[in-house]
C-alpha atoms as a PDB file:
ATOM      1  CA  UNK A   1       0.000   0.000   0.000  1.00  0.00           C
ATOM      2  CA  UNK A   2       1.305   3.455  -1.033  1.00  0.00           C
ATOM      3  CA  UNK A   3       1.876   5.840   1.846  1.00  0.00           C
ATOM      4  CA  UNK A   4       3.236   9.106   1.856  1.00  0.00           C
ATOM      5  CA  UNK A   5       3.249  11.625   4.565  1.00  0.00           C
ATOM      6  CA  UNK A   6       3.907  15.655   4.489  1.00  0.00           C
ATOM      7  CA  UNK A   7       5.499  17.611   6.764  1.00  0.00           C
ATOM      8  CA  UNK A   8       7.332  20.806   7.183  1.00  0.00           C
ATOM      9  CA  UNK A   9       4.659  23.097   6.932  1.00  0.00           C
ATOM     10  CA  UNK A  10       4.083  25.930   9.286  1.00  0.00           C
ATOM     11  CA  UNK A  11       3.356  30.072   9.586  1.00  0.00           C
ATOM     12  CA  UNK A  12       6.037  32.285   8.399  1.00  0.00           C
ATOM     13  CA  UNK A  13       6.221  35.654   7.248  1.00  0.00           C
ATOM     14  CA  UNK A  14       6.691  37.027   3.970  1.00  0.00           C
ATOM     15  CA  UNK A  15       9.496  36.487   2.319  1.00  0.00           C
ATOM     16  CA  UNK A  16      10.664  33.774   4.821  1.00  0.00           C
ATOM     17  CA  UNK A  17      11.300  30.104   4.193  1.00  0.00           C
ATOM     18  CA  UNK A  18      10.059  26.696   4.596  1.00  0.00           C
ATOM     19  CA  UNK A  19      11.214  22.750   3.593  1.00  0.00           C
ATOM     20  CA  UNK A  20       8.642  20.260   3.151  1.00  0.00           C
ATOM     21  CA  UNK A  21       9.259  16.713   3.298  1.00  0.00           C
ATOM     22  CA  UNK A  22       7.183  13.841   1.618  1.00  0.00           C
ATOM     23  CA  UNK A  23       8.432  10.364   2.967  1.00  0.00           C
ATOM     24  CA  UNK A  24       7.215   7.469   1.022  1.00  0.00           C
ATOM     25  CA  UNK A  25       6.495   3.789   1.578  1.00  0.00           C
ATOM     26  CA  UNK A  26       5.197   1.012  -0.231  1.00  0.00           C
ATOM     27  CA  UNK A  27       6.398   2.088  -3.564  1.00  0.00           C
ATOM     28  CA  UNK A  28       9.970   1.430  -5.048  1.00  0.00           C
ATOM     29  CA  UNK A  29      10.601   5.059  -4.517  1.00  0.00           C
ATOM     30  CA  UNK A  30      13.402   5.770  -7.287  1.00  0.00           C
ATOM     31  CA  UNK A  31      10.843   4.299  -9.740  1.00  0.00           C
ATOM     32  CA  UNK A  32       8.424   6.541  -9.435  1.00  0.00           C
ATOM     33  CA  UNK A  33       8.451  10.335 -10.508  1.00  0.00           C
ATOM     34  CA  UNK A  34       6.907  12.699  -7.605  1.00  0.00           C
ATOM     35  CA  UNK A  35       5.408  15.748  -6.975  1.00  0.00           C
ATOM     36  CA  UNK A  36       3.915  18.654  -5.186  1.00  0.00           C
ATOM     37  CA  UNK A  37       0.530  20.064  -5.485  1.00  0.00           C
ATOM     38  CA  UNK A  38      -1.459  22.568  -3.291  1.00  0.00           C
ATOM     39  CA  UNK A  39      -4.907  23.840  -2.678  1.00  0.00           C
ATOM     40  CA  UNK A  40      -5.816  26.860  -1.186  1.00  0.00           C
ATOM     41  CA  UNK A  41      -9.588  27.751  -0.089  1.00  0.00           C
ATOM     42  CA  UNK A  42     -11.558  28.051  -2.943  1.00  0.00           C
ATOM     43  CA  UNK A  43      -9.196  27.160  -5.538  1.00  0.00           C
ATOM     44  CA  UNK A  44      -8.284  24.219  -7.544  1.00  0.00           C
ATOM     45  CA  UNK A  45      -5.519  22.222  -6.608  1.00  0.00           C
ATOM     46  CA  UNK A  46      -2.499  22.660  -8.709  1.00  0.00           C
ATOM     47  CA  UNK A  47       1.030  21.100  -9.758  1.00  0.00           C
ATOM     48  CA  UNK A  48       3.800  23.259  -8.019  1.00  0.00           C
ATOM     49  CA  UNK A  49       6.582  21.058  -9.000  1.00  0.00           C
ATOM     50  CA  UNK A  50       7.456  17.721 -10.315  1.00  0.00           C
ATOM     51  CA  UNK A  51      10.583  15.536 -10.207  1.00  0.00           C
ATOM     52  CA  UNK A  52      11.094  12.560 -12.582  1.00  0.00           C
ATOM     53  CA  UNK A  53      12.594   9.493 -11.170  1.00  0.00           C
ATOM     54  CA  UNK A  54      15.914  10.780 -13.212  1.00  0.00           C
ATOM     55  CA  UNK A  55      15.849  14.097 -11.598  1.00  0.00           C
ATOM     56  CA  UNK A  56      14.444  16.193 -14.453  1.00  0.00           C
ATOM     57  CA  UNK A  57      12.485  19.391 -12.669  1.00  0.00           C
ATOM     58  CA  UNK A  58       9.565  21.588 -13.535  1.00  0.00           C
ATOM     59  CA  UNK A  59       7.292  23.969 -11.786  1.00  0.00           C
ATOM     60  CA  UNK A  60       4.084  25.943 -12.307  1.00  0.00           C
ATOM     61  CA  UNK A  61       5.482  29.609 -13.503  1.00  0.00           C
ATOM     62  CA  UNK A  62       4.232  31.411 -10.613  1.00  0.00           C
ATOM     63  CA  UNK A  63       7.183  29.628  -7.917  1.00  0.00           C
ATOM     64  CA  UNK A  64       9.993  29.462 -10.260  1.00  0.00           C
ATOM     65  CA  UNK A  65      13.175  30.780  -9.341  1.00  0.00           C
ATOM     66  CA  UNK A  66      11.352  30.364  -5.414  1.00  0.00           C
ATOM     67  CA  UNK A  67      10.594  27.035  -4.917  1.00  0.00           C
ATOM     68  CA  UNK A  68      13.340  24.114  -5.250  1.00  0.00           C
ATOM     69  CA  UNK A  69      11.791  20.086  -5.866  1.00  0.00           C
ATOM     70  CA  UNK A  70      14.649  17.573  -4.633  1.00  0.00           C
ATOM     71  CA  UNK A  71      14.698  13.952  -3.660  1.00  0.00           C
ATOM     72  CA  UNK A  72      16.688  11.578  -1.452  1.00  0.00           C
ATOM     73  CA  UNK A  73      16.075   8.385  -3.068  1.00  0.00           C
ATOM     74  CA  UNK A  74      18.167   6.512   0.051  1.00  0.00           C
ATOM     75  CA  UNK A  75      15.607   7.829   1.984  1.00  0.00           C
ATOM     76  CA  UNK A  76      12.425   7.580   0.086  1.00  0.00           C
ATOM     77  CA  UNK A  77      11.778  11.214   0.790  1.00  0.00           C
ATOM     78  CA  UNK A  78      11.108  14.099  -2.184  1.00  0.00           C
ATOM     79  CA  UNK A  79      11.406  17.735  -0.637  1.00  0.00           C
ATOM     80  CA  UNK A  80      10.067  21.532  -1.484  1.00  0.00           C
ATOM     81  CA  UNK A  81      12.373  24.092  -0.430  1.00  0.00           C
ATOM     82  CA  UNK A  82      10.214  27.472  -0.817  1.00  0.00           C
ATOM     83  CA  UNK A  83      11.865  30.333  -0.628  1.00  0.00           C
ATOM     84  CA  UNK A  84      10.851  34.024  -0.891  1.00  0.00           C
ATOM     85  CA  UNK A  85       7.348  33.073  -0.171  1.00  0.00           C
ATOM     86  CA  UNK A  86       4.303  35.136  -0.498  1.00  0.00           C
ATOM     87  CA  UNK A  87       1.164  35.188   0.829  1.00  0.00           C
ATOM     88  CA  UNK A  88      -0.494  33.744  -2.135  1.00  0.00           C
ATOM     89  CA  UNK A  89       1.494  30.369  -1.397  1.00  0.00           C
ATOM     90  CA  UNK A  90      -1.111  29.799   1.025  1.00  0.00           C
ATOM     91  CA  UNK A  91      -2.043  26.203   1.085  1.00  0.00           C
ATOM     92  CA  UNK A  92      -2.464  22.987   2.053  1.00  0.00           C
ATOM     93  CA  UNK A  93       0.559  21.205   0.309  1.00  0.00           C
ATOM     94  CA  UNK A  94       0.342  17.532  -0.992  1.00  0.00           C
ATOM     95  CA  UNK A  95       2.965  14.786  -2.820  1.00  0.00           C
ATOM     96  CA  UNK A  96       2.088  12.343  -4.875  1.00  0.00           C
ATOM     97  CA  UNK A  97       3.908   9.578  -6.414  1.00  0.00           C
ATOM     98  CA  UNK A  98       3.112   9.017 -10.073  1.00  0.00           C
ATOM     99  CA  UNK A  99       4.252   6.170 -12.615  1.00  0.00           C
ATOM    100  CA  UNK A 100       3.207   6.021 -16.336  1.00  0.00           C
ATOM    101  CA  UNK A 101       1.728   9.685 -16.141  1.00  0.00           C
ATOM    102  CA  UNK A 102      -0.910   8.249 -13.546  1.00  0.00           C
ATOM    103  CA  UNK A 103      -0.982   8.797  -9.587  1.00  0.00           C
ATOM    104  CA  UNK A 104      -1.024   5.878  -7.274  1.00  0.00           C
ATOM    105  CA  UNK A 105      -0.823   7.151  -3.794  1.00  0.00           C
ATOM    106  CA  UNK A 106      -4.340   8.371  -2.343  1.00  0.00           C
ATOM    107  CA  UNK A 107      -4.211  12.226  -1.113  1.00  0.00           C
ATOM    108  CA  UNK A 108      -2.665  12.359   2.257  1.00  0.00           C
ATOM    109  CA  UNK A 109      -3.124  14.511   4.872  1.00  0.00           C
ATOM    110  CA  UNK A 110      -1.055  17.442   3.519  1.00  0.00           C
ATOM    111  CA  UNK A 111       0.995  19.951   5.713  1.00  0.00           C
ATOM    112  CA  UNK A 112      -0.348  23.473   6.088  1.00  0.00           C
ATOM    113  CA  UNK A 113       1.704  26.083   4.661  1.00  0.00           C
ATOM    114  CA  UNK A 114       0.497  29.524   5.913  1.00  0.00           C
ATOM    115  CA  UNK A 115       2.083  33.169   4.687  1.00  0.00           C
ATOM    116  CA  UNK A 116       1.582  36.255   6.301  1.00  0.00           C
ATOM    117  CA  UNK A 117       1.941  39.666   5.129  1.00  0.00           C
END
């Protein structure tokens, strides 16, 4: 059974910083390419970053040059350093572990990432 479980999350002021971690189980980790997604009230959830299983990046436009994807594949752990952040990075912050273009991890419970101004 896929698990993976957020943390890191927190309140911080603008322009401050925060590291979420995603640690995974059940999955052959390096396999699988992973990613980030939030959702803030009354808005769709949406792709922050992805990492491939070969390390190949990419991020939604509005946290690049902010927001760093990574992975530890020794310890089955993907990580979002954010950076500069801004109040509209409010959101509940979720990983998912995806094969074959398709996710196979049910949502978890996300970690809370809150920004004030």
């Amino acid at each position: 059974q896929v698990q993976l479980v957020e943390s890191g999350g927190g309140l911080v002021q603008a322009g401050g910083s925060l590291r979420l971690s995603c640690a995974a189980s059940g999955i052959i980790f390096r396999a699988y390419a992973m990613g980030w997604y939030r959702q803030a009230p009354g808005k769709q959830s949406e792709l922050v970053a992805r990492i491939t299983s070969g390390g190949s990046t990419n991020y939604v436009d509005s946290v690049k040059g902010r927001f760093t994807i990574s992975r530890d594949n020794t310890k089955n752990t993907v990580y979002l350093q954010m950076n500069s952040l801004k109040p509209e990075d409010t959101a509940a912050y979720y990983c998912s572990a995806e094969r074959g273009g398709r996710r196979v991890n049910d949502w978890g419970q996300g970690t809370q990432v809150t920004v004030s101004s």
